[in-house]
C-alpha atoms as a PDB file:
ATOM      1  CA  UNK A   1       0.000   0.000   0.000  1.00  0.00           C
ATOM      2  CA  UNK A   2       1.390   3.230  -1.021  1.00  0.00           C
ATOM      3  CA  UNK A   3       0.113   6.280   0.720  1.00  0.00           C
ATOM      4  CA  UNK A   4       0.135   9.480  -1.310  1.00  0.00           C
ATOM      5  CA  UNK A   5       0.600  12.891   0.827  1.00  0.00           C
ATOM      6  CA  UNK A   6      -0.368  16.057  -0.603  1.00  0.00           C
ATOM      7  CA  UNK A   7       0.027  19.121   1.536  1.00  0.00           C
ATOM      8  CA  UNK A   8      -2.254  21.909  -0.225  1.00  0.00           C
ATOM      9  CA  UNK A   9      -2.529  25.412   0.067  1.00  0.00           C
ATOM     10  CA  UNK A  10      -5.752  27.232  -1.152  1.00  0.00           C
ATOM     11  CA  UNK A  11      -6.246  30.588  -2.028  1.00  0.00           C
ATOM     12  CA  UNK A  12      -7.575  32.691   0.766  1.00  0.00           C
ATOM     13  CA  UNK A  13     -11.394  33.316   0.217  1.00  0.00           C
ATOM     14  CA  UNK A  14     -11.408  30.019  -2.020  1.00  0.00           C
ATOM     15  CA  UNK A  15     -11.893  27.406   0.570  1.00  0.00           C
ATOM     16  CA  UNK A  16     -15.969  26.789   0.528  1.00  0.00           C
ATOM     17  CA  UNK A  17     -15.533  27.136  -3.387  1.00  0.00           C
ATOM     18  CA  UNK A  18     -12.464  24.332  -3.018  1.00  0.00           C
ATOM     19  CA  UNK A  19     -14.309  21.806  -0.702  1.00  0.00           C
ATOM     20  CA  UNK A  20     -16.791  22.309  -3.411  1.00  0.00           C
ATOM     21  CA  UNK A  21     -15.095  21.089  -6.054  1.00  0.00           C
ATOM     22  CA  UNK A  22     -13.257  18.713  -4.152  1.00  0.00           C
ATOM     23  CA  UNK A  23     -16.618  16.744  -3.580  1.00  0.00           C
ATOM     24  CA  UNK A  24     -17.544  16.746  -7.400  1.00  0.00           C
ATOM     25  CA  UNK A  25     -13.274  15.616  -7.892  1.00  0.00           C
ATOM     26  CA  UNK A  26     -13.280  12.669  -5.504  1.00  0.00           C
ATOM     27  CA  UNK A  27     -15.661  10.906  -7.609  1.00  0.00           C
ATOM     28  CA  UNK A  28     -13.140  10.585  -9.998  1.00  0.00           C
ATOM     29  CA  UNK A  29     -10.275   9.649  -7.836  1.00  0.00           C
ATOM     30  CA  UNK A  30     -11.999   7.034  -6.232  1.00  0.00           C
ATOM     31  CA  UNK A  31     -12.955   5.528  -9.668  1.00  0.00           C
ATOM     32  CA  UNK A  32      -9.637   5.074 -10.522  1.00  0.00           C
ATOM     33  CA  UNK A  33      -7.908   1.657 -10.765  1.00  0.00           C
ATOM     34  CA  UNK A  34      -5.643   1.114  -7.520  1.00  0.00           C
ATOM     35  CA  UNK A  35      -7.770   3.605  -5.289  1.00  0.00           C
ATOM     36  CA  UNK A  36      -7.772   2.428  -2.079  1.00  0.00           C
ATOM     37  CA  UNK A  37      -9.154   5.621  -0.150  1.00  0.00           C
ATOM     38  CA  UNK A  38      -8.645   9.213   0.652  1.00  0.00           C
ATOM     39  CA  UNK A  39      -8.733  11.721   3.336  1.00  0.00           C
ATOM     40  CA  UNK A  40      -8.701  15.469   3.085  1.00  0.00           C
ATOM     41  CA  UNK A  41      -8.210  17.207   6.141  1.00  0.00           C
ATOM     42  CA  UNK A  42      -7.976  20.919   6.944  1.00  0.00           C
ATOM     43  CA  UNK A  43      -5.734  22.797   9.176  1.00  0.00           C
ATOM     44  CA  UNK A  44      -6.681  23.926  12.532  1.00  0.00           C
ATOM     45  CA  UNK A  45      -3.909  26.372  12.997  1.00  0.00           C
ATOM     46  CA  UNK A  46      -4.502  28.079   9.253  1.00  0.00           C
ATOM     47  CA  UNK A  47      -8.002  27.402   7.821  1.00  0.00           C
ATOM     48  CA  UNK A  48      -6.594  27.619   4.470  1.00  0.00           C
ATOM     49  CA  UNK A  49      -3.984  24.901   4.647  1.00  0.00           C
ATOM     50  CA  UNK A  50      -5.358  21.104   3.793  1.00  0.00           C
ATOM     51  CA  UNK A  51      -3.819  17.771   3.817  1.00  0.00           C
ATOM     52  CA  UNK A  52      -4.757  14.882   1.239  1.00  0.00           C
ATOM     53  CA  UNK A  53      -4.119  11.794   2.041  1.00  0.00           C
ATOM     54  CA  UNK A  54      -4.466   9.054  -0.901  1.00  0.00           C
ATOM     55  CA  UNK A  55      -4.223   5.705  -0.285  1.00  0.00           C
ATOM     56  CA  UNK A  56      -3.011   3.725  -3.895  1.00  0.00           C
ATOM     57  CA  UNK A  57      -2.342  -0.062  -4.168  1.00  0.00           C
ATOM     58  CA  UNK A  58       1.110   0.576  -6.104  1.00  0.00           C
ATOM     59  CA  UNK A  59       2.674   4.127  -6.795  1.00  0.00           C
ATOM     60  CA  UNK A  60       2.472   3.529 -10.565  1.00  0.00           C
ATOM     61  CA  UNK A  61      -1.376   3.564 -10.004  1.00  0.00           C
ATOM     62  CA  UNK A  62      -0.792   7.419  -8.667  1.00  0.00           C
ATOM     63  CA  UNK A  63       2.014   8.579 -11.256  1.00  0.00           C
ATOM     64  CA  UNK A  64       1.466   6.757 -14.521  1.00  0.00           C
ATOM     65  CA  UNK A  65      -2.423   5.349 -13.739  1.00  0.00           C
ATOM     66  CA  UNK A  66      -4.080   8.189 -12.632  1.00  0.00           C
ATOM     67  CA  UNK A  67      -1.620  10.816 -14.037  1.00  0.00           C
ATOM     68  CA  UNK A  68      -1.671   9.476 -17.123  1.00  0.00           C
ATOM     69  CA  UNK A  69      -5.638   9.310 -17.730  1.00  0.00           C
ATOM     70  CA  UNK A  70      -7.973  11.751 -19.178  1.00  0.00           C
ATOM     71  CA  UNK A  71      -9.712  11.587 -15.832  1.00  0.00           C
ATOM     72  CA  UNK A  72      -6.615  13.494 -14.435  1.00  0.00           C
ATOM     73  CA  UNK A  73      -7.248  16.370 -16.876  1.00  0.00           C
ATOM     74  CA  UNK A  74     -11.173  17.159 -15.453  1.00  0.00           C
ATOM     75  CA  UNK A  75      -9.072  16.976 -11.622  1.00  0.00           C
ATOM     76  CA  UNK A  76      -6.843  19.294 -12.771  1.00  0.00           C
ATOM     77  CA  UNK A  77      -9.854  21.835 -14.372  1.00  0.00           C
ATOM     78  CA  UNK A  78     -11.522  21.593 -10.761  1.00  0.00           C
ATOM     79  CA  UNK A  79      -8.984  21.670  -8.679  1.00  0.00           C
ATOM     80  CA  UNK A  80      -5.925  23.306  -9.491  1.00  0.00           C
ATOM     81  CA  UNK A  81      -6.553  26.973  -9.958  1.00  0.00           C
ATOM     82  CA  UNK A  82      -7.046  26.738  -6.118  1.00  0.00           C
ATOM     83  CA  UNK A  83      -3.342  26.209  -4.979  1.00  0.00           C
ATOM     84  CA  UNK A  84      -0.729  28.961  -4.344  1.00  0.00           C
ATOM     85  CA  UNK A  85       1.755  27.557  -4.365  1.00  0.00           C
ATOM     86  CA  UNK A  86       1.324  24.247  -6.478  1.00  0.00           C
ATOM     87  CA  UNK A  87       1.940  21.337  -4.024  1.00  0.00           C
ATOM     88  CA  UNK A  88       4.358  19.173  -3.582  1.00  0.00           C
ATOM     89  CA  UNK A  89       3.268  15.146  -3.739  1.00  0.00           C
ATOM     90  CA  UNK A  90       5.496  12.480  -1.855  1.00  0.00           C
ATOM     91  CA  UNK A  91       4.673   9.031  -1.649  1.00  0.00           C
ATOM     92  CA  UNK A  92       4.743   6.674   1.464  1.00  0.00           C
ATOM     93  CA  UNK A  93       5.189   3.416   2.340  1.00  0.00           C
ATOM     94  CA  UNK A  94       4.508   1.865   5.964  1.00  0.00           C
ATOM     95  CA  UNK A  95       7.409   0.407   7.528  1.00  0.00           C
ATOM     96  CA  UNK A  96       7.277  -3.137   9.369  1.00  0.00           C
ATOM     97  CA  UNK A  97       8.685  -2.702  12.995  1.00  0.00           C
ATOM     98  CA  UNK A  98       8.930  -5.554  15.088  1.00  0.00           C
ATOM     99  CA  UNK A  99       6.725  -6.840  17.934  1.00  0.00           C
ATOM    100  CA  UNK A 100       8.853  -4.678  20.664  1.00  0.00           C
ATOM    101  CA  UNK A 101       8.748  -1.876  18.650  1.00  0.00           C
ATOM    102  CA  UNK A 102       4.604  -2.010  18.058  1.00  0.00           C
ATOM    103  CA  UNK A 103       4.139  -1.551  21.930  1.00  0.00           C
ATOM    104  CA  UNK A 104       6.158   2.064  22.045  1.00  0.00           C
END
């Protein structure tokens, strides 16, 4: 499971207008082959920051699957005029501790 993290930064004024669109753009993310859930969560310290979380079966699902697909395009038209600046993706992967390590 690969866990996408996308740290976004909306306009100021833009946020009702962005959880907007976001509803009407998670209908396409979660159509996606090797969707395996989301999360967008807001900042309580600046109203205007958000956090996506995407949960992907394999990164290439993310970066060539979804990228790559005209579905990507219509995300883009609803979402990205809302950013300033443009975020910055990463991509994580859960590490496997041992037993002793769990109970911390």
């Amino acid at each position: 499971m690969i866990l996408e993290v996308a740290p976004l930064q909306v306009i100021p004024g833009q946020n009702t207008a962005f959880e907007q669109a976001f509803a009407k753009a998670q209908r396409i993310i979660s159509a996606m082959p090797g969707y395996a859930g989301h999360q967008l969560q807001r900042s309580l310290i600046d109203p205007h920051r958000y956090l996506l979380l995407v949960n992907w079966q394999r990164i290439e699902d993310h970066t060539q699957g979804f990228r790559g697909s005209p579905q990507y395009q219509q995300w883009k038209a609803l979402l990205h005029h809302f950013y300033d600046p443009f975020p910055t993706v990463e991509h994580f992967q859960a590490v496997t501790l041992g037993e002793t390590a769990k109970k911390v």
